[in-house]
N, C-alpha and C. Protein backbone atom coordinates (compact mmCIF):
# COMPACT_ATOMS: atom_id res chain seq x y z
N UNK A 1 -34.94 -4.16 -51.03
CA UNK A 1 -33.74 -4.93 -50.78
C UNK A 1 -32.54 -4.13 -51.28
N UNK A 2 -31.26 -3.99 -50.40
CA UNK A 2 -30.48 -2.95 -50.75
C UNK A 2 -29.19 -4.14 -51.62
N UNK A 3 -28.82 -3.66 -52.95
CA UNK A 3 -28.02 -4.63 -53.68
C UNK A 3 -26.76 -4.90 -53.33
N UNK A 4 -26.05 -6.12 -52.62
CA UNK A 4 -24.40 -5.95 -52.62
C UNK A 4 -23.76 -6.33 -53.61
N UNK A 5 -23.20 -5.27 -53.72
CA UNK A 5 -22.22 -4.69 -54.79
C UNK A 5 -20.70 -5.29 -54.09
N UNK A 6 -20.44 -6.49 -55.11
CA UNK A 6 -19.29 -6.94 -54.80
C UNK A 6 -18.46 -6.93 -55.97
N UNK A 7 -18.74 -6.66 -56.97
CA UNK A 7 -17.77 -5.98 -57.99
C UNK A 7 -17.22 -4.55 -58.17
N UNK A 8 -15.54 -4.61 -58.15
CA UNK A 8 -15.25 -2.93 -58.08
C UNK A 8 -16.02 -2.37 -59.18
N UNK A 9 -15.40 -1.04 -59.35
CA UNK A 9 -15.82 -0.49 -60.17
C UNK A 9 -15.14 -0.79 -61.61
N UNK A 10 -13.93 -1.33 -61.71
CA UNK A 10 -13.35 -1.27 -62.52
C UNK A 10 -13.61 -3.17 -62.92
N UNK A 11 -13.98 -3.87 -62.35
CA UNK A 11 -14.44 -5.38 -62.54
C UNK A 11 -15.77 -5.21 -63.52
N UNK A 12 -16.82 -4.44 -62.81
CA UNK A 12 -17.82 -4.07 -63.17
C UNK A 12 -18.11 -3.56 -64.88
N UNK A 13 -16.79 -2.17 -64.87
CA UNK A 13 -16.54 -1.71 -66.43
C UNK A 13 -16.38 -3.14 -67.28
N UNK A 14 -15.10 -3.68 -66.86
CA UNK A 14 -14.74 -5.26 -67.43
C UNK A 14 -15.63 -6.20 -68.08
N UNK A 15 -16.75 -6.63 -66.97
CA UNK A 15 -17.46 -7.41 -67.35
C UNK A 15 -18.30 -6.89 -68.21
N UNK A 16 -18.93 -5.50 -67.88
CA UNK A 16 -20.01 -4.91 -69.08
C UNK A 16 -19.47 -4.82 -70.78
N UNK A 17 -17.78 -4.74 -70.70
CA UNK A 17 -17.14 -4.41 -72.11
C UNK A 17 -17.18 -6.22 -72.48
N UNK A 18 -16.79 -7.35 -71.96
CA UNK A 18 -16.81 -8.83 -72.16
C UNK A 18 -18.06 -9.01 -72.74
N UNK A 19 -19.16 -8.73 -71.57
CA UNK A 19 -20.88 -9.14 -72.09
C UNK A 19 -20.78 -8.36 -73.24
N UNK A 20 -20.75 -6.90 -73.88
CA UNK A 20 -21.25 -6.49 -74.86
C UNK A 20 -20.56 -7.15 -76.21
N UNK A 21 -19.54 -7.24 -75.97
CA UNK A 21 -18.43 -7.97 -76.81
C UNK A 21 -19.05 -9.20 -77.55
N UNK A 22 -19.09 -10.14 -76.89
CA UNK A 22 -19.33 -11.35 -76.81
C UNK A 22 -20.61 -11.55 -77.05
N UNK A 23 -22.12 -11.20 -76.60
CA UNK A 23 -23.30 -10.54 -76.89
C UNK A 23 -23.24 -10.00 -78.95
N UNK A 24 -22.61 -9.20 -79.23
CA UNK A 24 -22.76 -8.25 -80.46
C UNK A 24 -22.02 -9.31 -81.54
N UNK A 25 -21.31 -10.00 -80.87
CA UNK A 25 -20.85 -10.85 -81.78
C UNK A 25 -22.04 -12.26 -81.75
N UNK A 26 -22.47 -12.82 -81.35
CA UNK A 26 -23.68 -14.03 -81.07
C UNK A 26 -22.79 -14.90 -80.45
N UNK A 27 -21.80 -14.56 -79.82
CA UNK A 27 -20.75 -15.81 -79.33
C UNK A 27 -21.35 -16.26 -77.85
N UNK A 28 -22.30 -17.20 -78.00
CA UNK A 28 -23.68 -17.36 -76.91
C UNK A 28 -22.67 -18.73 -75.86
N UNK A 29 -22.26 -19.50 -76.67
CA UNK A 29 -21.67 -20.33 -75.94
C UNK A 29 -20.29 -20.03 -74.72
N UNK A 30 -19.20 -18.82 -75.62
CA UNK A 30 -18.03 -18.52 -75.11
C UNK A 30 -19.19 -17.66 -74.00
N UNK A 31 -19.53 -17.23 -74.24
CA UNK A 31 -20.56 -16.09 -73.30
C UNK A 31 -20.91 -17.06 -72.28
N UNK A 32 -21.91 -17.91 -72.32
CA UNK A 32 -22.19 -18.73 -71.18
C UNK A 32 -21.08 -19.31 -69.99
N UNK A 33 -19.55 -20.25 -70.54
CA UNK A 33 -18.84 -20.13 -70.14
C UNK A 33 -18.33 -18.99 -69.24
N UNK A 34 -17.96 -17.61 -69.62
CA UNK A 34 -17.78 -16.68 -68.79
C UNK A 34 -18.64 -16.16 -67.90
N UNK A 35 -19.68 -16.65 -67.69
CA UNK A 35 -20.97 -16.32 -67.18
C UNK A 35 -20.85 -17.13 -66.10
N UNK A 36 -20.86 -18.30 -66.31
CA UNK A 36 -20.58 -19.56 -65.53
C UNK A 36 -19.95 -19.37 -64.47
N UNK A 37 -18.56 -18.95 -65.02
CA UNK A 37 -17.57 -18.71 -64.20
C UNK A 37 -17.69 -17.28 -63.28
N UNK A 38 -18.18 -16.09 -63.75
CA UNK A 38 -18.55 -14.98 -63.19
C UNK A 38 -19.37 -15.24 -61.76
N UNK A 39 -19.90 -16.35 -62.37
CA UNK A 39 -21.43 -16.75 -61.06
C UNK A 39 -20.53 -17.24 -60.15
N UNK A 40 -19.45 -18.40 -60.42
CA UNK A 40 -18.79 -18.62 -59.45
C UNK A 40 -17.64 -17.55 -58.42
N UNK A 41 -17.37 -16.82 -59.34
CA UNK A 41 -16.47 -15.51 -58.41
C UNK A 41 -17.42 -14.84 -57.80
N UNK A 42 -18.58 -14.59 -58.26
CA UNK A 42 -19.31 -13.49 -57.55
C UNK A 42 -20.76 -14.07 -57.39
N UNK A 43 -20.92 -14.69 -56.79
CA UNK A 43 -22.06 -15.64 -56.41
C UNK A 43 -23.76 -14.80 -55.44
N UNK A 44 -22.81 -13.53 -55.23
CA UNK A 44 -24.31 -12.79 -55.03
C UNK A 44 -24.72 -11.61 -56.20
N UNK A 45 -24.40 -11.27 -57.32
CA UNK A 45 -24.06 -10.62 -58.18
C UNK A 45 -25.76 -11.31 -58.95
N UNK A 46 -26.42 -10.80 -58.59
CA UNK A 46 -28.36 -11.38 -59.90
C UNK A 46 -27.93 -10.69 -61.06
N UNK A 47 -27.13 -9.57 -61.27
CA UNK A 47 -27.37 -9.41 -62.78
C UNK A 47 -26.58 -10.83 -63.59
N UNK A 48 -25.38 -11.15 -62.71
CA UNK A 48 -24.70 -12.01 -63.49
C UNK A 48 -25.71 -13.04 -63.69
N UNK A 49 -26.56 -14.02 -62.81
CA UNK A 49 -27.75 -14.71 -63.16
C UNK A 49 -28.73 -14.42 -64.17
N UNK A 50 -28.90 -13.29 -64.35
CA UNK A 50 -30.07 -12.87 -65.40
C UNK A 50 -29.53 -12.69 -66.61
N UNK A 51 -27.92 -12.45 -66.73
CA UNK A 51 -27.23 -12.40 -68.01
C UNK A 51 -27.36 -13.97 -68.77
N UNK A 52 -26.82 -14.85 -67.70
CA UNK A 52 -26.87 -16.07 -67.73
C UNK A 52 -28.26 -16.95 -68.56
N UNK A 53 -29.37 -16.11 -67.81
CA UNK A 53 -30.49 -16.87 -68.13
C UNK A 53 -30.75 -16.41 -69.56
N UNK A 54 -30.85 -15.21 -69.81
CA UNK A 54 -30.82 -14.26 -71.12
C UNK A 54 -29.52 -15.59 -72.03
N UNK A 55 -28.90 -15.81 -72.07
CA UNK A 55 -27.74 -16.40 -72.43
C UNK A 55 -27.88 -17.94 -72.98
N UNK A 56 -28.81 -18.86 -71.97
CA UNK A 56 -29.34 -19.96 -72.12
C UNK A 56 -30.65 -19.54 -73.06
N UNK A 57 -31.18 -19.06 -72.73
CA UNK A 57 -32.58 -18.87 -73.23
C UNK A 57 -31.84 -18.65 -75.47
N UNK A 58 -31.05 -17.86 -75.59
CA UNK A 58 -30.49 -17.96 -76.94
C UNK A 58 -29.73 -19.29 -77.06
N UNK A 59 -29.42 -20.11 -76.10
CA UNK A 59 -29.17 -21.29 -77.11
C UNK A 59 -29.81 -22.52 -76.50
N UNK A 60 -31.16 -22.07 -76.61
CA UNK A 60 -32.30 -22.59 -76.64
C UNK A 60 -32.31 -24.03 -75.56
N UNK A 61 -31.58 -23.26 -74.65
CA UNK A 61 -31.72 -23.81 -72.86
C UNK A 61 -32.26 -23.72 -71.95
N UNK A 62 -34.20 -23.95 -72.26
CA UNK A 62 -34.85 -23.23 -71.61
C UNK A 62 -35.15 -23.37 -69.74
N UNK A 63 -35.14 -24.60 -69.31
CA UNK A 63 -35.09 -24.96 -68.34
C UNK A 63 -34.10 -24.51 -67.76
N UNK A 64 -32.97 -24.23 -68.44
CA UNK A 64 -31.51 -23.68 -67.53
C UNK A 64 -31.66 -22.43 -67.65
N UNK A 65 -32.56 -22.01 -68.61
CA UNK A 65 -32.93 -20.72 -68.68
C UNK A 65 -33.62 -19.73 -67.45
N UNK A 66 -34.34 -20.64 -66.98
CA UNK A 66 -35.63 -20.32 -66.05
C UNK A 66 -34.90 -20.44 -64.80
N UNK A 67 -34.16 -21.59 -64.38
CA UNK A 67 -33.21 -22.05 -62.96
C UNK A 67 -32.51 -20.32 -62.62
N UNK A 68 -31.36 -19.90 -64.00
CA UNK A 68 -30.74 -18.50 -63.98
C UNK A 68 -31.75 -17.57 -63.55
N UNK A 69 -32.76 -17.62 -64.40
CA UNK A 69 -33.85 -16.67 -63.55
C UNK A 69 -34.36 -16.94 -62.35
N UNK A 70 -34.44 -17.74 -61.54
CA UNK A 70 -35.34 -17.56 -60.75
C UNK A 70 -34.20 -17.79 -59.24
N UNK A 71 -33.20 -17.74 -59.84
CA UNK A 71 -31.82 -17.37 -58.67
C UNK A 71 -31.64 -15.76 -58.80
N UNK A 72 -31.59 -15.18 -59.81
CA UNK A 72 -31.55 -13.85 -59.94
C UNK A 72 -33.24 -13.19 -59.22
N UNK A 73 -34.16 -13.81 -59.64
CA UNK A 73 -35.52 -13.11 -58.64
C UNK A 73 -35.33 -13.20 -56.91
N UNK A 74 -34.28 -14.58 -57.12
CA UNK A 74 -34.41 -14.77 -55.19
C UNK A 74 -33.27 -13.61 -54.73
N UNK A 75 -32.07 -13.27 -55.72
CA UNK A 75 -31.29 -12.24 -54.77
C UNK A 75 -31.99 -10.90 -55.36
N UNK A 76 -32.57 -10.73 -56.79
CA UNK A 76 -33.21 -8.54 -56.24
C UNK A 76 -34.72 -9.52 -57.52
N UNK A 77 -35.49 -9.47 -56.65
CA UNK A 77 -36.82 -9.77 -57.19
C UNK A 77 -37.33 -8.35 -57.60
N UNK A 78 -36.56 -7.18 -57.29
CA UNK A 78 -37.56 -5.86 -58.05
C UNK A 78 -37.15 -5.05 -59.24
N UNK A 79 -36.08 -5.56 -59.47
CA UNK A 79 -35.19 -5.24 -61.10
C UNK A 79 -36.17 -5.13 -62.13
N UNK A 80 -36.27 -4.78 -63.05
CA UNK A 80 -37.43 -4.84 -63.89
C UNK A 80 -36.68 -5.69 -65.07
N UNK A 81 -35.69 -5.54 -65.17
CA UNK A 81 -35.57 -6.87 -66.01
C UNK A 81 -34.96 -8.06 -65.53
N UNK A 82 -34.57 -8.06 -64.20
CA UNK A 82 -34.78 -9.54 -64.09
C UNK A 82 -36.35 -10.13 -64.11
N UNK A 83 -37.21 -9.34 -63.74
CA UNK A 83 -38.52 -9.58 -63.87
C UNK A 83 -38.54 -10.38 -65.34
N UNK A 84 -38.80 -9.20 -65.82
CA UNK A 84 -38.98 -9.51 -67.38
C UNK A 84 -38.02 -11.07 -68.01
N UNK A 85 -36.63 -11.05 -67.51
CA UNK A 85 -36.13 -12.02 -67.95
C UNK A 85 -36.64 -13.35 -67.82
N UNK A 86 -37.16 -13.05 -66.20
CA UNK A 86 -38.25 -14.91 -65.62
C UNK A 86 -39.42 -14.69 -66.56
N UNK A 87 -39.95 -13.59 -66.98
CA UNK A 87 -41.06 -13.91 -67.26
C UNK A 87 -40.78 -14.36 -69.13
N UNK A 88 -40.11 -14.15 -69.45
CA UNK A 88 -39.35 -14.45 -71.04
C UNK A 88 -39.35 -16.54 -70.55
N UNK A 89 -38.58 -16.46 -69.40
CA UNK A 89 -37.72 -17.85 -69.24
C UNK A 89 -39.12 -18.66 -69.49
N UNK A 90 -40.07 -18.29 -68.27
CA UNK A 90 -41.31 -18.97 -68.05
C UNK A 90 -42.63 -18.60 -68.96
N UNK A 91 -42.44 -18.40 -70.01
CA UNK A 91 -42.55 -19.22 -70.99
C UNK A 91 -42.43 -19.51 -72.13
N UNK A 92 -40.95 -19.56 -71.97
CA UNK A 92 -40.42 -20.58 -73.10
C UNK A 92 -40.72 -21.79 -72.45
N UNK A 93 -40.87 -22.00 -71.12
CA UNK A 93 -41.03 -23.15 -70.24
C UNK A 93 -43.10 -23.23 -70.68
N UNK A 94 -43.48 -23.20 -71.32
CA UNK A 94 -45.12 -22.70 -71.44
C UNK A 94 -45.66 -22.59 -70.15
N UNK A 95 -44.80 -21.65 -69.53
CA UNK A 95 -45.40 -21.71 -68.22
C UNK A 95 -46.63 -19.98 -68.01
N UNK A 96 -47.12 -20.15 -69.10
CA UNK A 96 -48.23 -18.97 -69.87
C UNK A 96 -48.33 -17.98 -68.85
N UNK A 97 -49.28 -18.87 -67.96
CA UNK A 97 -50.21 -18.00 -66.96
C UNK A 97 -48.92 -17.48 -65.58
N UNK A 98 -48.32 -18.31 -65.76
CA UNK A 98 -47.16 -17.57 -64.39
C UNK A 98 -46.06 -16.49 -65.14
N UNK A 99 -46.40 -16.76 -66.28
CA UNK A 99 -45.20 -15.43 -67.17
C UNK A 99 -46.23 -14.37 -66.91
N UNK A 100 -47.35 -14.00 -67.15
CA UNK A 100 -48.50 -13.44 -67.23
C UNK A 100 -48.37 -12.61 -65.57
N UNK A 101 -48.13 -13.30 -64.58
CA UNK A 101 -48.24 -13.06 -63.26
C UNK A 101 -47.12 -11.67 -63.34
N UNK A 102 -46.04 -12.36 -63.71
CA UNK A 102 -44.84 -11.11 -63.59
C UNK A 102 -44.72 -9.97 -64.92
N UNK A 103 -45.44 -10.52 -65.83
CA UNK A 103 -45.54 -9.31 -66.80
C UNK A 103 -46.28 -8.44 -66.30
N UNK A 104 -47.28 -8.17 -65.08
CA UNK A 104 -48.13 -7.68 -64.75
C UNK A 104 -47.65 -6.50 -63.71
N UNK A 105 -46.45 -7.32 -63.47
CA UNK A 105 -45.88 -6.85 -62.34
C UNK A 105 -44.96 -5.44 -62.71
N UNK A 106 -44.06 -6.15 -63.71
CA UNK A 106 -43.99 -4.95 -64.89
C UNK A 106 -44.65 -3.73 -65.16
N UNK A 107 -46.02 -4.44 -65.56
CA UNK A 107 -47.14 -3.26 -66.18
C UNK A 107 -47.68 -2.42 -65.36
N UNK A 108 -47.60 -2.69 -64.14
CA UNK A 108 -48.31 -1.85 -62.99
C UNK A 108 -47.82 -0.72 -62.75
N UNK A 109 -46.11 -0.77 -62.73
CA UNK A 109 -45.23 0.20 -61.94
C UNK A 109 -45.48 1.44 -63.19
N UNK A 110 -45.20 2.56 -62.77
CA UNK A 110 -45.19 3.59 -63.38
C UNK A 110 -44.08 4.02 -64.10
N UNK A 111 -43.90 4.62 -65.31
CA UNK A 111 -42.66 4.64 -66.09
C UNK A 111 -41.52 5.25 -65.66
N UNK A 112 -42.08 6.54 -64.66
CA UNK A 112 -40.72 6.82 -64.62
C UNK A 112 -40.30 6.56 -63.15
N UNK A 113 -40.85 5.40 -62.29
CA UNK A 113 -40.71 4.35 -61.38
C UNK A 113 -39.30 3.49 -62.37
N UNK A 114 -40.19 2.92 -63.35
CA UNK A 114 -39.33 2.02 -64.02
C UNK A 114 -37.79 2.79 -64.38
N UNK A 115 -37.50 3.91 -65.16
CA UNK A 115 -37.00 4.67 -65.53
C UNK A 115 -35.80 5.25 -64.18
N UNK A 116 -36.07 5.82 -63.91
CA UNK A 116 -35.33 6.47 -62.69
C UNK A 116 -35.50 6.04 -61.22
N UNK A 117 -35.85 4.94 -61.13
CA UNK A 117 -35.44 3.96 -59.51
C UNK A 117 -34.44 3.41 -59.43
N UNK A 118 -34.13 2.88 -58.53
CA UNK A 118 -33.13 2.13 -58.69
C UNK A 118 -32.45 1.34 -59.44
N UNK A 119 -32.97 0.30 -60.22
CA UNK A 119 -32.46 -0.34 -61.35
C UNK A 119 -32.51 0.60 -62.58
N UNK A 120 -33.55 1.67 -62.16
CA UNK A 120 -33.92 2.50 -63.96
C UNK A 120 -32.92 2.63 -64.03
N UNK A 121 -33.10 2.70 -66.25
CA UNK A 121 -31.44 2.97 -67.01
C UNK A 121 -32.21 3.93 -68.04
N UNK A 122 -33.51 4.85 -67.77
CA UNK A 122 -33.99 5.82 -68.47
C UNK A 122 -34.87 5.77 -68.56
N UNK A 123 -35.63 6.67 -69.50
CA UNK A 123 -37.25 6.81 -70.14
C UNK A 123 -37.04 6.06 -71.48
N UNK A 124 -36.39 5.76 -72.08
CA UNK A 124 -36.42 4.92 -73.64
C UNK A 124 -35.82 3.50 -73.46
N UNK A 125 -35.43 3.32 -72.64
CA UNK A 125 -35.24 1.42 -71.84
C UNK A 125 -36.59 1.52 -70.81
N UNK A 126 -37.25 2.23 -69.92
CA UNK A 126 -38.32 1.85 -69.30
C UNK A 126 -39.32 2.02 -70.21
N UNK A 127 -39.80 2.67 -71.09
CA UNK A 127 -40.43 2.50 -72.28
C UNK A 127 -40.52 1.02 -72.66
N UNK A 128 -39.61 0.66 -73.62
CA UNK A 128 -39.06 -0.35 -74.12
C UNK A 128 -39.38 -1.79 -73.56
N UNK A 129 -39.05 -1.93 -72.09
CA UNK A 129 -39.63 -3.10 -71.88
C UNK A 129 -40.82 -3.10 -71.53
N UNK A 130 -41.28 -1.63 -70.89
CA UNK A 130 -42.86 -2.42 -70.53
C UNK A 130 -43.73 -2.38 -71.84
N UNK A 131 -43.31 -2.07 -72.63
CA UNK A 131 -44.44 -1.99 -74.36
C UNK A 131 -43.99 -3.57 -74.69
N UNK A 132 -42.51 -4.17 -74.31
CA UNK A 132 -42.02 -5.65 -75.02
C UNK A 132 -42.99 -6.33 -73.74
N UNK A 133 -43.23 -5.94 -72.87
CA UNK A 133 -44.15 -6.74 -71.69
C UNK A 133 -45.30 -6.98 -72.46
N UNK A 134 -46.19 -6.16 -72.65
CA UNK A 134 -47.11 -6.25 -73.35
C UNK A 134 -47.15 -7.21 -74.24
N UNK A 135 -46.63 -7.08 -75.46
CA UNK A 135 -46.41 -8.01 -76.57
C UNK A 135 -46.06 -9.61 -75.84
N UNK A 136 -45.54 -9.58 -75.27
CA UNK A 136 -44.92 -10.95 -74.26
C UNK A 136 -46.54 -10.98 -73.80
N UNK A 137 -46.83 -10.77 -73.08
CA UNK A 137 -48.52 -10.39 -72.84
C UNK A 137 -49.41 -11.06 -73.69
N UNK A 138 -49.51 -10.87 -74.27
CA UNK A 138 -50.57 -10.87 -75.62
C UNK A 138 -49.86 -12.57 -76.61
N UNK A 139 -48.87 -12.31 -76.56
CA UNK A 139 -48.13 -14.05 -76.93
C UNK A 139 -48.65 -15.08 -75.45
N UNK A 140 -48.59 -14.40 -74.31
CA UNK A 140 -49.21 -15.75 -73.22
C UNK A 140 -50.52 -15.93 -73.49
N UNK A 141 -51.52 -14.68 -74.00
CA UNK A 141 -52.64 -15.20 -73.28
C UNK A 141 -53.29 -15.72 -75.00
N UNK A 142 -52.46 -15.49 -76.52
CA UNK A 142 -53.28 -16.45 -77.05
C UNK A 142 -52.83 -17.69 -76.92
N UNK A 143 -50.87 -18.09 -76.06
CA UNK A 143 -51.26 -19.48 -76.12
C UNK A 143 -52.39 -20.10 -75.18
N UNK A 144 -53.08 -19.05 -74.09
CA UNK A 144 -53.84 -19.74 -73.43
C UNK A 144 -55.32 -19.82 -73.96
N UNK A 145 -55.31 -19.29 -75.64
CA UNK A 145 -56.44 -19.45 -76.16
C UNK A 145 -57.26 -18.29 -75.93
N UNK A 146 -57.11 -17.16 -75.17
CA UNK A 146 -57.54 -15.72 -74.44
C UNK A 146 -57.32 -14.84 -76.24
N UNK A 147 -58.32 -15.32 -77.55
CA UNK A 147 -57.69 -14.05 -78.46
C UNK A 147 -57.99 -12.62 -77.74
N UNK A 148 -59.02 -12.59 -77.53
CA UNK A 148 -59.54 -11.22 -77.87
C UNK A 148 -58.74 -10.24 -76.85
N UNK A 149 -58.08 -10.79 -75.26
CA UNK A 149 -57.08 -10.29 -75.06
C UNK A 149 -56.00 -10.17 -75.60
N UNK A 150 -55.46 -10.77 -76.11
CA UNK A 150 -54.15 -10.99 -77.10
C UNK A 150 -54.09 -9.88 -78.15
N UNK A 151 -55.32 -9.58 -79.11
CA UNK A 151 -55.45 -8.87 -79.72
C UNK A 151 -55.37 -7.59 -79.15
N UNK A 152 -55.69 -7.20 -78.06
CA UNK A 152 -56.18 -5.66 -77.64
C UNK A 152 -55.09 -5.56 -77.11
N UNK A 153 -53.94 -6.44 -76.27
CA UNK A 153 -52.55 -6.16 -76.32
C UNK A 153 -51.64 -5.56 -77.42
N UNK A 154 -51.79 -6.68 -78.26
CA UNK A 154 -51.18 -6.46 -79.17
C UNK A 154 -51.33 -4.98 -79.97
N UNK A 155 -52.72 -4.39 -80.20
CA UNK A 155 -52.49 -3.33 -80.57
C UNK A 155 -52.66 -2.06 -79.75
N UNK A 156 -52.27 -2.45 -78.66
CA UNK A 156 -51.72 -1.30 -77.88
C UNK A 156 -50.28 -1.55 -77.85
N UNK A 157 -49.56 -2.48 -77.63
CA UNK A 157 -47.75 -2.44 -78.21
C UNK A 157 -47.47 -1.86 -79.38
N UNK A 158 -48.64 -1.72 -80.56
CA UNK A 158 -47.97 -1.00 -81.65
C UNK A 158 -48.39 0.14 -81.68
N UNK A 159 -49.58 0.55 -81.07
CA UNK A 159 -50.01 2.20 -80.78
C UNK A 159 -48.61 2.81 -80.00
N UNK A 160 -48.32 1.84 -78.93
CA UNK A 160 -47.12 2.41 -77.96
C UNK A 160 -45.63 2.69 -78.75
N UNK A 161 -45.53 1.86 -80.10
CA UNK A 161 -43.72 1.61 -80.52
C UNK A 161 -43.92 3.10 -80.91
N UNK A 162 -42.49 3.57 -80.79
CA UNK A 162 -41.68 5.05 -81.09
C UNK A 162 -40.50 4.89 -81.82
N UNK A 163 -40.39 5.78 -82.53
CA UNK A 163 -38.72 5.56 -83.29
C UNK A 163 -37.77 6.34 -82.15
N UNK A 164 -36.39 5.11 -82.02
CA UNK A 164 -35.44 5.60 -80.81
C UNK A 164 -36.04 4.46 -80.11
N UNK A 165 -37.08 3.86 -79.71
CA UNK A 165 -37.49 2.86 -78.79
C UNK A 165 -37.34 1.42 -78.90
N UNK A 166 -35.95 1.05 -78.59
CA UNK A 166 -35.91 -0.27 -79.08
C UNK A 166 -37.11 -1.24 -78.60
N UNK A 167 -37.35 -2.10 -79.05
CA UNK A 167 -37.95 -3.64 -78.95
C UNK A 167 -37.37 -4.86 -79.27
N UNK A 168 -37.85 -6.08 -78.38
CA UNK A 168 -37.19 -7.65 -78.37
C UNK A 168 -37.76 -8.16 -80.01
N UNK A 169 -38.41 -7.50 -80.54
CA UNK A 169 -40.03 -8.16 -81.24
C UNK A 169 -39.73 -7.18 -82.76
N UNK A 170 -39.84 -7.73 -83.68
CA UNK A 170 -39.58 -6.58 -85.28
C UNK A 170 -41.14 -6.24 -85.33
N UNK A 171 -41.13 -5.13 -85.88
CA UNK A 171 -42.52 -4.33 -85.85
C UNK A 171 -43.10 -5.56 -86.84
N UNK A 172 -42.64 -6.33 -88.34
CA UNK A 172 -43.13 -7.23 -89.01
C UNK A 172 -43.75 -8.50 -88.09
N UNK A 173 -43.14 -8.48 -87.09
CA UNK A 173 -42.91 -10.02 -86.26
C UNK A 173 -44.23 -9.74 -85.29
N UNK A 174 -44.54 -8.26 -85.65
CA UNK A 174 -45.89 -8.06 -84.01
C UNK A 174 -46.96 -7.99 -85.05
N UNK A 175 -47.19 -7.36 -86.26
CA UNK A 175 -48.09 -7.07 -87.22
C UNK A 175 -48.38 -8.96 -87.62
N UNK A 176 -47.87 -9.38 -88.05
CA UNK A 176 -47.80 -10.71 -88.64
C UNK A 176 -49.02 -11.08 -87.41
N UNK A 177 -48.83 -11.81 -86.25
CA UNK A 177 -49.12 -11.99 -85.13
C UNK A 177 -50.05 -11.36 -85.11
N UNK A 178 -50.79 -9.93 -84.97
CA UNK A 178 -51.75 -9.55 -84.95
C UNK A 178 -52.90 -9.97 -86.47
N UNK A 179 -52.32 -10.14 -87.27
CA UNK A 179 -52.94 -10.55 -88.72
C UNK A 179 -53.61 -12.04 -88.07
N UNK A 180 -52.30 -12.75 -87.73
CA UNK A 180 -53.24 -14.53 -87.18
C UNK A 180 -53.99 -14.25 -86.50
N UNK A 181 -54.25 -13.63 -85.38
CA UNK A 181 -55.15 -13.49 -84.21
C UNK A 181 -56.43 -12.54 -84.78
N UNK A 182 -56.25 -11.94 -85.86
CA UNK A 182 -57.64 -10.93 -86.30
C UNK A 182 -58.07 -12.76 -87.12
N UNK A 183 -57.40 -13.33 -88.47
CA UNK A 183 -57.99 -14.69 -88.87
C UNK A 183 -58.44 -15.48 -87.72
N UNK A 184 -58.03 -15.74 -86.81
CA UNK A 184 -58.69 -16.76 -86.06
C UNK A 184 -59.79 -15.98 -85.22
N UNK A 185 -59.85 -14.76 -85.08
CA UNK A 185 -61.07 -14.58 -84.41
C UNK A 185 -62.21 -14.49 -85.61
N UNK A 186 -62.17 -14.31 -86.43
CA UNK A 186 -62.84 -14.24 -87.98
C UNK A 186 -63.68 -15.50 -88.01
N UNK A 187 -62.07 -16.40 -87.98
CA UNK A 187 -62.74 -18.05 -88.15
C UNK A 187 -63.43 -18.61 -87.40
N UNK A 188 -63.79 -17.80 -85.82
CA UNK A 188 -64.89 -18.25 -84.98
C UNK A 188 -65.97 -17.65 -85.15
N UNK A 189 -65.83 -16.72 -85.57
CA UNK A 189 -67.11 -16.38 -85.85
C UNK A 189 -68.28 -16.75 -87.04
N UNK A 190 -67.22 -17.38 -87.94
CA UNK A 190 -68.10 -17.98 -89.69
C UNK A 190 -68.31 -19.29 -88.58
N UNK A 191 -67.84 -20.07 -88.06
CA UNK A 191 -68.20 -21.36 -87.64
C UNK A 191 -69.11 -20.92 -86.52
């Protein structure tokens, strides 16, 4: 699908300096507002939708969260992070097994597919999300009760983290998580 680009170039600079602005500060609400309104000037524009959903999803709007996403999948369904963003939305929505569907979708493509295609923004952002896929990964399938997948995710996201490689997830916040999931597979096995 070829993207229309209805923001100049200089609208475009604008809005990216507003989002980062507004973003770095946690100002989630003034942010939504301008978001709002962005959607209405430029109504074929999916990143503005996926900013949006990213946006709800921090002030813990998850259903409005998922709606932003899944308007941004209907205008460029091959973005890798609008991907990622529905699959964040759906499930906070516990929508497990259909987050699972598009994390997959993620995981398939090749890095430097991800990296240098069309949406790519590098090798250390295509890195980055498909290792946070994973971990997102491994959070669906123990809520679906799946440890022993969960586990073997999980420690392949931390075999994968690099310094320079950001993540959604604190290396404490994935270790912790892997600690519950080694106890509960423990605890099935004494019972």
């Amino acid at each position: 699908m070829e993207r229309k680009i209805t923001l100049s170039k200089d609208d475009r600079m604008n809005f990216q300096n507003t989002l980062d602005n507004l973003k770095s500060n946690s100002n989630w609400q003034v942010l939504k507002t301008y978001l709002m309104e962005m959607k209405i000037k430029y109504p074929s524009e999916y990143f503005i939708c996926t900013e949006l959903s990213n946006t709800y999803h921090m002030l813990g709007m998850y259903k409005e969260s998922e709606q932003a996403s899944m308007e941004a999948m209907r205008l460029e369904p091959n973005d890798v992070l609008v991907v990622y963003n529905y699959a964040v939305a759906l499930y906070s929505n516990e929508k497990f097994s259909e987050a699972i569907v598009q994390l997959n979708r993620i995981l398939k493509r090749k890095i430097n597919t991800i990296a240098y295609g069309v949406h790519g923004e590098g090798l250390k952002w295509a890195m980055s999300i498909k290792n946070d896929s994973l971990y997102l990964k491994a959070i669906c399938q123990l809520n679906l009760g799946k440890l022993k997948e969960a586990y073997k995710l999980i420690v392949k996201h931390l075999a994968q983290r690099r310094r320079g490689v950001y993540s959604d997830f604190t290396k404490k916040q994935v270790t912790r998580k892997e600690q519950y999931i080694i106890n509960e597979l423990n605890n099935k096995v004494v019972k």
